[in-house]
PDB file of N, CA and C in Angstrom:
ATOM      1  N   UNK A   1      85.547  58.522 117.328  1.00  0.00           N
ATOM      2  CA  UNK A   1      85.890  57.793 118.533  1.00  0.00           C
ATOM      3  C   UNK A   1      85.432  56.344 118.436  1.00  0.00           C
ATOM      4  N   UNK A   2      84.644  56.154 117.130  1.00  0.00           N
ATOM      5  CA  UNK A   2      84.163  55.015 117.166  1.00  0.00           C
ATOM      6  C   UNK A   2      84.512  54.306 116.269  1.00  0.00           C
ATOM      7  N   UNK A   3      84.149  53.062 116.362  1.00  0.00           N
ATOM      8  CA  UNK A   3      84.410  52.237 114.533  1.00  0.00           C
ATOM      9  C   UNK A   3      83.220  52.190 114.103  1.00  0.00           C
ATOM     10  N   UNK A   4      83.405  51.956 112.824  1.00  0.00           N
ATOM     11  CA  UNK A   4      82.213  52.163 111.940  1.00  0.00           C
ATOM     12  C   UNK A   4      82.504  51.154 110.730  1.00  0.00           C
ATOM     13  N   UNK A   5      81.437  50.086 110.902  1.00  0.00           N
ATOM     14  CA  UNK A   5      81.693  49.267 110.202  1.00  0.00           C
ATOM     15  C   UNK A   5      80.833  48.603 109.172  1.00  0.00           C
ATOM     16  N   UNK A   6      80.964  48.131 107.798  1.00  0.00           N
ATOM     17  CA  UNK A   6      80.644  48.307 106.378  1.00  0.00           C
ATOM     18  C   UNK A   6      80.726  47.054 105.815  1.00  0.00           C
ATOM     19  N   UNK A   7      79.543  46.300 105.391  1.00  0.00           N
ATOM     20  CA  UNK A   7      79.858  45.277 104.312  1.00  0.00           C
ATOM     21  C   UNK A   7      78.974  45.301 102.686  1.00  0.00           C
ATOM     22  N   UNK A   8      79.954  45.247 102.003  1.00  0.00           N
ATOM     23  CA  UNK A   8      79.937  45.315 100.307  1.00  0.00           C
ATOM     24  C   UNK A   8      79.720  44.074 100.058  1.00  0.00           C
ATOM     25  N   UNK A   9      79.449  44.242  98.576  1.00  0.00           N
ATOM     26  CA  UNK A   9      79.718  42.892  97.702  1.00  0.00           C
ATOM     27  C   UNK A   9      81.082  43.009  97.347  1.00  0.00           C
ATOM     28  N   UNK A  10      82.202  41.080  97.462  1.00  0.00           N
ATOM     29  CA  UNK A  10      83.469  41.357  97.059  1.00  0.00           C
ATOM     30  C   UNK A  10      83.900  40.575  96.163  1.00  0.00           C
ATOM     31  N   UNK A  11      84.470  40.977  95.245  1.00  0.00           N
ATOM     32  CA  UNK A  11      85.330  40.111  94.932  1.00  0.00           C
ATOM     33  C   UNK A  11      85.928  38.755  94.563  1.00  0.00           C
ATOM     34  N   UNK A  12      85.971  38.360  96.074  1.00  0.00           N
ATOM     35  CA  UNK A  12      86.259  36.983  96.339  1.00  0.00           C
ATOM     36  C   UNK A  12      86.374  35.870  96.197  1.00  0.00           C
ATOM     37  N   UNK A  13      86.353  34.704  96.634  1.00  0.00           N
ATOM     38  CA  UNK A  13      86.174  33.362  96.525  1.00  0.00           C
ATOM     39  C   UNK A  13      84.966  33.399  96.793  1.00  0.00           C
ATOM     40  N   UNK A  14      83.907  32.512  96.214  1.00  0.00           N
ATOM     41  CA  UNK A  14      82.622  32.289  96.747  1.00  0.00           C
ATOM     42  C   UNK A  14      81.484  31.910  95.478  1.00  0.00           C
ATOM     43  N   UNK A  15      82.038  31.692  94.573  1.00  0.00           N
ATOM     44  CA  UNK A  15      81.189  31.588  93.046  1.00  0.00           C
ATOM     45  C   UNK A  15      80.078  32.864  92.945  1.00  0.00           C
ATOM     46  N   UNK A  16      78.979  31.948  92.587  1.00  0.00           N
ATOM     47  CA  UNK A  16      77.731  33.125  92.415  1.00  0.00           C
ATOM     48  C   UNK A  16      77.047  33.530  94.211  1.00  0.00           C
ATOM     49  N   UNK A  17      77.977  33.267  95.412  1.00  0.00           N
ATOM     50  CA  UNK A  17      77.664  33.856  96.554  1.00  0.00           C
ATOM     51  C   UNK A  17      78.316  35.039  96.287  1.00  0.00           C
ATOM     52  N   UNK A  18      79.255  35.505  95.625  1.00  0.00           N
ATOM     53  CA  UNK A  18      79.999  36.654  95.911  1.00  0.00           C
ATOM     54  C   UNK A  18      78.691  37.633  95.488  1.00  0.00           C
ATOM     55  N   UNK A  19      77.824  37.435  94.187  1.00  0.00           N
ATOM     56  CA  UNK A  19      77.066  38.302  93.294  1.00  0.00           C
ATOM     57  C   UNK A  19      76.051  38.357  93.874  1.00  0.00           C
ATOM     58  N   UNK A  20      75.780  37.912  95.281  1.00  0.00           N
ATOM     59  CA  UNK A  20      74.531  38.052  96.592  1.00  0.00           C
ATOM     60  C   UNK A  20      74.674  38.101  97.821  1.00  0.00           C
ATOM     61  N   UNK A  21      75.822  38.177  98.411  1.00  0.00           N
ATOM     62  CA  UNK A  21      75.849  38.570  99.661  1.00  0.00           C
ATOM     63  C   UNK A  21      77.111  39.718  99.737  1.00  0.00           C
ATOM     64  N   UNK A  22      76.423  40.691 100.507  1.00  0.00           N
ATOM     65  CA  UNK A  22      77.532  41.654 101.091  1.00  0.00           C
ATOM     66  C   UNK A  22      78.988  40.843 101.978  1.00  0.00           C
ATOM     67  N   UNK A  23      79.530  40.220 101.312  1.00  0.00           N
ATOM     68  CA  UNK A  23      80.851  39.437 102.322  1.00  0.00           C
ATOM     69  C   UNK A  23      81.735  40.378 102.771  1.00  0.00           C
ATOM     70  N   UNK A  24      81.996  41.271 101.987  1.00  0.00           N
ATOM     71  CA  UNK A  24      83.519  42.126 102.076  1.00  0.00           C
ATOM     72  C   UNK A  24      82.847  43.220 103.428  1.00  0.00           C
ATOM     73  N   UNK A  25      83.944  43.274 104.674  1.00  0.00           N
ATOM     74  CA  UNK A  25      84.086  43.808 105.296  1.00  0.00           C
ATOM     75  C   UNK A  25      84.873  45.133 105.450  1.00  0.00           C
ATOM     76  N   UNK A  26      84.923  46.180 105.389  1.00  0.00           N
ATOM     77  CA  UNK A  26      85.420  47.438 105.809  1.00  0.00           C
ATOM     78  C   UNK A  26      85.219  47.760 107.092  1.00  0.00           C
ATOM     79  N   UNK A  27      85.906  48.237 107.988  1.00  0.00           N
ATOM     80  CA  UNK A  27      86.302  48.714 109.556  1.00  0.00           C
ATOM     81  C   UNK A  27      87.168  50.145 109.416  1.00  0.00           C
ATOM     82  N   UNK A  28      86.567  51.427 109.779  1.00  0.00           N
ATOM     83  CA  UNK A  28      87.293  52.588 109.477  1.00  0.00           C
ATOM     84  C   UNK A  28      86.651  53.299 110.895  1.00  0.00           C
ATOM     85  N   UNK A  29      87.499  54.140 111.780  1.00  0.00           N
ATOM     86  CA  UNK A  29      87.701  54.928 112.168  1.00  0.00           C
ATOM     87  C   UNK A  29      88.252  56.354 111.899  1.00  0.00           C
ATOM     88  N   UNK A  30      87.913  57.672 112.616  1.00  0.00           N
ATOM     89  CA  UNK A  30      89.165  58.605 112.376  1.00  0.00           C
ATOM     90  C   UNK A  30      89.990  58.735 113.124  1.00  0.00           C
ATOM     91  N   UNK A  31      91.497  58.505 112.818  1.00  0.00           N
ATOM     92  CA  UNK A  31      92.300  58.187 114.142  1.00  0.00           C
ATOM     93  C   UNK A  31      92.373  59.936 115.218  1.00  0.00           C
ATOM     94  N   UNK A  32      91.686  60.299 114.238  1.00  0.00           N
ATOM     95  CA  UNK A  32      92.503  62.003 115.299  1.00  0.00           C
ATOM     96  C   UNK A  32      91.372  61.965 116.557  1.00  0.00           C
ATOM     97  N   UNK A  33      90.711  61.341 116.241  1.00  0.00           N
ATOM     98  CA  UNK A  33      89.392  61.368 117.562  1.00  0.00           C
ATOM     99  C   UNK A  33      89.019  59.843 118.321  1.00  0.00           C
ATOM    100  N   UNK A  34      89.791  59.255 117.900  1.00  0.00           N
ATOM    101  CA  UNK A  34      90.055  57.895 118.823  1.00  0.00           C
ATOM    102  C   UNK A  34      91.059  58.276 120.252  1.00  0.00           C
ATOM    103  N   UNK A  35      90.399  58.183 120.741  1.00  0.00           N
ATOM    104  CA  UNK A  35      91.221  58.913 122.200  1.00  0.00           C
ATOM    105  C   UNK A  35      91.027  57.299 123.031  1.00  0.00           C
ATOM    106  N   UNK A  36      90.828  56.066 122.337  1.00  0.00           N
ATOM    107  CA  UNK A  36      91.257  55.239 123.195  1.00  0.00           C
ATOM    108  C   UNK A  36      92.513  54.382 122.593  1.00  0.00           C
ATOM    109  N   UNK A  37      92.726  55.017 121.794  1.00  0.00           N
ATOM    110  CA  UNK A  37      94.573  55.327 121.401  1.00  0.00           C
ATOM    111  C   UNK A  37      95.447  55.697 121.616  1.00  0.00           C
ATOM    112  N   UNK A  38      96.504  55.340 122.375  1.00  0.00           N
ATOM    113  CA  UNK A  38      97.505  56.713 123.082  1.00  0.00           C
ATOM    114  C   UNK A  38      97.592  57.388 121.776  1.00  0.00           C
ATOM    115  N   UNK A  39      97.919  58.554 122.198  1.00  0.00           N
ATOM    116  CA  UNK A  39      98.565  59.583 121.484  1.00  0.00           C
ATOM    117  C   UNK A  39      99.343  59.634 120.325  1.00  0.00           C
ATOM    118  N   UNK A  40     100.754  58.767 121.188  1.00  0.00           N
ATOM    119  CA  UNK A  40     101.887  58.097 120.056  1.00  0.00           C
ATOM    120  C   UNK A  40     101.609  57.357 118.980  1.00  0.00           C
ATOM    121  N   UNK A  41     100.577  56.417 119.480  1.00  0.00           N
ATOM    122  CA  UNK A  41     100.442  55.240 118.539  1.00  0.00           C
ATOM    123  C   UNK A  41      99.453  55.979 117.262  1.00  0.00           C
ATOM    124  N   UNK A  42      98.474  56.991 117.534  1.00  0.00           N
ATOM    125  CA  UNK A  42      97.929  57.198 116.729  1.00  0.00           C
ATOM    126  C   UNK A  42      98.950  58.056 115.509  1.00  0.00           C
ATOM    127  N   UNK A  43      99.734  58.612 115.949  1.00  0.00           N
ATOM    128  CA  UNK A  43     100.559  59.926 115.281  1.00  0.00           C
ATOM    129  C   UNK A  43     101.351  58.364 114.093  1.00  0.00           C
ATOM    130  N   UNK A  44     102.188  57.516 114.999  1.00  0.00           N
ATOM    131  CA  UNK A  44     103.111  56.588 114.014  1.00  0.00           C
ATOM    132  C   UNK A  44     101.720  55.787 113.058  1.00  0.00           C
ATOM    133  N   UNK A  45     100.309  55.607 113.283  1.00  0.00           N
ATOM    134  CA  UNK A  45      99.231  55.367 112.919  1.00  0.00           C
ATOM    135  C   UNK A  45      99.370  56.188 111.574  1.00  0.00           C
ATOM    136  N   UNK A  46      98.983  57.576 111.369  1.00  0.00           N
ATOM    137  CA  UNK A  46      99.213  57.809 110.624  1.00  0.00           C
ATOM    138  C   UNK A  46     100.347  58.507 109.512  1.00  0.00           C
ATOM    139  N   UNK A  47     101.084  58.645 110.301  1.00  0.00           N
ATOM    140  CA  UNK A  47     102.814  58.599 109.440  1.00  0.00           C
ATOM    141  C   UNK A  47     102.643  57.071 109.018  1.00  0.00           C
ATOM    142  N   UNK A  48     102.922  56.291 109.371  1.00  0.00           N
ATOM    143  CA  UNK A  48     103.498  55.045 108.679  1.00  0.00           C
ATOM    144  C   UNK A  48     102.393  54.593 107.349  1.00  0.00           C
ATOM    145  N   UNK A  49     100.839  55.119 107.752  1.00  0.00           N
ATOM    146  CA  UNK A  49     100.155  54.104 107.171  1.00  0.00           C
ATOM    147  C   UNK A  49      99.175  55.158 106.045  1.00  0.00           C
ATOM    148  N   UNK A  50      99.710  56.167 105.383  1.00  0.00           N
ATOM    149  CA  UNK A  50      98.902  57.285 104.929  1.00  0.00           C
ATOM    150  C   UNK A  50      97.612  56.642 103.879  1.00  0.00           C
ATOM    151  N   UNK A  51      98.562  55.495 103.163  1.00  0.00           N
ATOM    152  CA  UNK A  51      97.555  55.128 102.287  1.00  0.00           C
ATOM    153  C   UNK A  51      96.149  54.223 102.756  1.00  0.00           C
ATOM    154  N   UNK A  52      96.510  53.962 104.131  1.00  0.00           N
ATOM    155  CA  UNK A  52      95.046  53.722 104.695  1.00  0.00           C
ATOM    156  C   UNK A  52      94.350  54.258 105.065  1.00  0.00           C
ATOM    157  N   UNK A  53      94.528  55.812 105.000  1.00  0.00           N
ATOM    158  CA  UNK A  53      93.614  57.173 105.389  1.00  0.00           C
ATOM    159  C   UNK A  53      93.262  57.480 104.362  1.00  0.00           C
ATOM    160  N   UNK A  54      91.545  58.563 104.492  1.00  0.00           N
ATOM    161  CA  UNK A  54      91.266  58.771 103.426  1.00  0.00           C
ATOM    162  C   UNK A  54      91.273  60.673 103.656  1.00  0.00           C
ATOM    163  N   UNK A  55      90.577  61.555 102.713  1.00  0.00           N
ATOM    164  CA  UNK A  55      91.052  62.581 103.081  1.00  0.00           C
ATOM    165  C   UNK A  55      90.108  63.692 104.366  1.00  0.00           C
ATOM    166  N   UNK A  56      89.096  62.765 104.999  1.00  0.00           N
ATOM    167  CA  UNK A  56      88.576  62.940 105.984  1.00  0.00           C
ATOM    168  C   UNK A  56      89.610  62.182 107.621  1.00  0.00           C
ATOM    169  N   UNK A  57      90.593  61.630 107.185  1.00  0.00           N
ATOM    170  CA  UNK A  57      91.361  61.322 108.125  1.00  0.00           C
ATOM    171  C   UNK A  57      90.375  59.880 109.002  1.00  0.00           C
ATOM    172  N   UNK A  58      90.319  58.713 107.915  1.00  0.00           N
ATOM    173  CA  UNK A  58      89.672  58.194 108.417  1.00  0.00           C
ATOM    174  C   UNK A  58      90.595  56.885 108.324  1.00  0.00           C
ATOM    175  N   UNK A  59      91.136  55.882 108.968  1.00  0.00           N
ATOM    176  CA  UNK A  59      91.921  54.461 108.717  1.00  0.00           C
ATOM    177  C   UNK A  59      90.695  54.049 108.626  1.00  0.00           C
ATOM    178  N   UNK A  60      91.024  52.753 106.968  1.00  0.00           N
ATOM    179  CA  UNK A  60      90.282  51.834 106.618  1.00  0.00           C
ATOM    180  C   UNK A  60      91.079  50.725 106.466  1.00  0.00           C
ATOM    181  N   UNK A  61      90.188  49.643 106.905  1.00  0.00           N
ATOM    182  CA  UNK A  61      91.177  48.246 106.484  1.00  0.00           C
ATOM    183  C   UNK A  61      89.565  47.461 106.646  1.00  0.00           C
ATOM    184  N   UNK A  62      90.171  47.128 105.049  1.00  0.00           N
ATOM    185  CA  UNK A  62      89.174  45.876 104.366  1.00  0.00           C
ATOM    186  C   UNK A  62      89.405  44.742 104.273  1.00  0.00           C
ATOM    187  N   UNK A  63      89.136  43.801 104.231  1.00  0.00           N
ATOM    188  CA  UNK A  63      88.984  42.505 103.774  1.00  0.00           C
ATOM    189  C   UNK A  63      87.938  41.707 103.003  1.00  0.00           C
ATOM    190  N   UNK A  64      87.941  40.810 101.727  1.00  0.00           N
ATOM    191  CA  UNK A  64      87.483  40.052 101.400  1.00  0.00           C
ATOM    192  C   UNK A  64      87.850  38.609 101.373  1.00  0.00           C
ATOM    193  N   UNK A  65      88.526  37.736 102.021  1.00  0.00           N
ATOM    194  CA  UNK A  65      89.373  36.885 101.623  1.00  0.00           C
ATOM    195  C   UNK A  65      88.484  35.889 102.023  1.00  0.00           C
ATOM    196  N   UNK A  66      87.504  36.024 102.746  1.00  0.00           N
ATOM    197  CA  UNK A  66      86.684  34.601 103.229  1.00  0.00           C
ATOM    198  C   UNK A  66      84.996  34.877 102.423  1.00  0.00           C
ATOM    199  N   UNK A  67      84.283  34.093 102.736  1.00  0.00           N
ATOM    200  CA  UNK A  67      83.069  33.679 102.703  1.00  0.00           C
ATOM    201  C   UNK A  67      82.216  34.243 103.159  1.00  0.00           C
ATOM    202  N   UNK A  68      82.332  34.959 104.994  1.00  0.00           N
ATOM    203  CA  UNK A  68      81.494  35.029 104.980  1.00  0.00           C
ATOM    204  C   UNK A  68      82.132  36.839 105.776  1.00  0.00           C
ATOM    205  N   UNK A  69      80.735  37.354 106.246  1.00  0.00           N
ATOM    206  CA  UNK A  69      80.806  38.697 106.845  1.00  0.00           C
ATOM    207  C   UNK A  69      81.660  38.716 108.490  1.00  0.00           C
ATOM    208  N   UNK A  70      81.026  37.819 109.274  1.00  0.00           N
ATOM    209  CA  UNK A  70      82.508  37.642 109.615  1.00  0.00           C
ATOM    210  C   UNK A  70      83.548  37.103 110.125  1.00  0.00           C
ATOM    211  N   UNK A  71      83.860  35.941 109.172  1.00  0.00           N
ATOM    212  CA  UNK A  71      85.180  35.841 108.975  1.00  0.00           C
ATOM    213  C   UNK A  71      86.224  36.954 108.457  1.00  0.00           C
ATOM    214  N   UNK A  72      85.623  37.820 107.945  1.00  0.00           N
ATOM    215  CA  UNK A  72      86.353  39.319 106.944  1.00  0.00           C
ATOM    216  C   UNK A  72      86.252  39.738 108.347  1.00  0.00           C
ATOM    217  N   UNK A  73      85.314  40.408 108.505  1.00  0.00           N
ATOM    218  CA  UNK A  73      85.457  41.445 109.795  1.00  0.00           C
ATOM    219  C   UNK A  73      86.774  41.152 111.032  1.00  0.00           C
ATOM    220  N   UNK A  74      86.633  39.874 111.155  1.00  0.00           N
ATOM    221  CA  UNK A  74      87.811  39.001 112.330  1.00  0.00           C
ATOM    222  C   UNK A  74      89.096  39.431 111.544  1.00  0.00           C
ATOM    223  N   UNK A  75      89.007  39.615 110.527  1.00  0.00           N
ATOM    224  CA  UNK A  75      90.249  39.526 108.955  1.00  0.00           C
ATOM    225  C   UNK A  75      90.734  40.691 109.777  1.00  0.00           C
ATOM    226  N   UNK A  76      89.640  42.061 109.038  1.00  0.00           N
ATOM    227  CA  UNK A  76      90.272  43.386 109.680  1.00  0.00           C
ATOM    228  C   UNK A  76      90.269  43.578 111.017  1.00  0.00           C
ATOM    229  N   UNK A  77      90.148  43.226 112.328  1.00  0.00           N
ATOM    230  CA  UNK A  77      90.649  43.410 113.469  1.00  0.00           C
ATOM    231  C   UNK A  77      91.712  42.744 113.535  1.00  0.00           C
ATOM    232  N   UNK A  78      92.329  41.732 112.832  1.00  0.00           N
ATOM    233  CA  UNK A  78      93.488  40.789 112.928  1.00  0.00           C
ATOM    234  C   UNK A  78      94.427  41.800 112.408  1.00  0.00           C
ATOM    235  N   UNK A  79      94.061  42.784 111.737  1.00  0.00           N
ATOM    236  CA  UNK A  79      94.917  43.091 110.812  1.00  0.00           C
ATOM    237  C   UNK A  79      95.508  44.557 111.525  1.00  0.00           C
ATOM    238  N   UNK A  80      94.564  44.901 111.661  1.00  0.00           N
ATOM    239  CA  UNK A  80      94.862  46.207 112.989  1.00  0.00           C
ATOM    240  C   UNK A  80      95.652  45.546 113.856  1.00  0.00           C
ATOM    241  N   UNK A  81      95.335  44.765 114.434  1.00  0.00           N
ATOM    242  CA  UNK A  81      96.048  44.423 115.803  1.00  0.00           C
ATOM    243  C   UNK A  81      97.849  44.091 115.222  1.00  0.00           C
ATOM    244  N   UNK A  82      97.476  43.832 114.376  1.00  0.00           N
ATOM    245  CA  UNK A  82      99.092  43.336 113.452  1.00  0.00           C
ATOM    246  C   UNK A  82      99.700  44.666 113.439  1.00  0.00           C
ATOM    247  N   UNK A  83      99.101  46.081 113.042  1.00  0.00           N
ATOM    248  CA  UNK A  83      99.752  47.284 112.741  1.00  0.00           C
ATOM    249  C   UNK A  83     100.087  47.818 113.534  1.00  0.00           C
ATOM    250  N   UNK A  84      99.475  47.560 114.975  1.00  0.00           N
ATOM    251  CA  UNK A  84      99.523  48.146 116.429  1.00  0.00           C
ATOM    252  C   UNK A  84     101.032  48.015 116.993  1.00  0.00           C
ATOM    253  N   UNK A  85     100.972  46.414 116.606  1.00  0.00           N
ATOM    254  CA  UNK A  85     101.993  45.736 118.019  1.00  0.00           C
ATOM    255  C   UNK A  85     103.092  45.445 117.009  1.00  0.00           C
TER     256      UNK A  85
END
């Protein structure tokens, strides 16, 4: 019912910041117990989007594309909100 949210080391842009700060953001829920989801949206949630579930039925959406923890994090709520509407 909740989000649950995760920062790694990424990737990224950032030289030798990438090889010391956790930047990369992860944001995962399980949609079957998000009940502040209608119903519908969660079901086309996961039909449309399988490869963002894992096999605990959990949507993940990551980001590394910025600098810092969160600018990523803003990344993945931008990015949800994009899949929603």
């Amino acid at each position: 019912d909740k989000l649950t949210v995760q920062y790694n080391r990424s990737s990224g842009p950032g030289g030798q910041n990438v090889n010391k700060v956790n930047t990369k953001a992860e944001v995962r829920f399980n949609v079957s117990q998000a009940s502040w989801i209608p119903y519908t949206v969660r079901s086309t949630l996961e039909e449309l989007n399988e490869n963002r579930m894992n096999k605990k039925g959990e949507f993940i959406i990551a980001s590394d594309r910025f600098r810092t923890q969160m600018a990523n994090f803003d990344d993945c709520i931008q990015n949800f909100m994009r899949l929603l509407s």
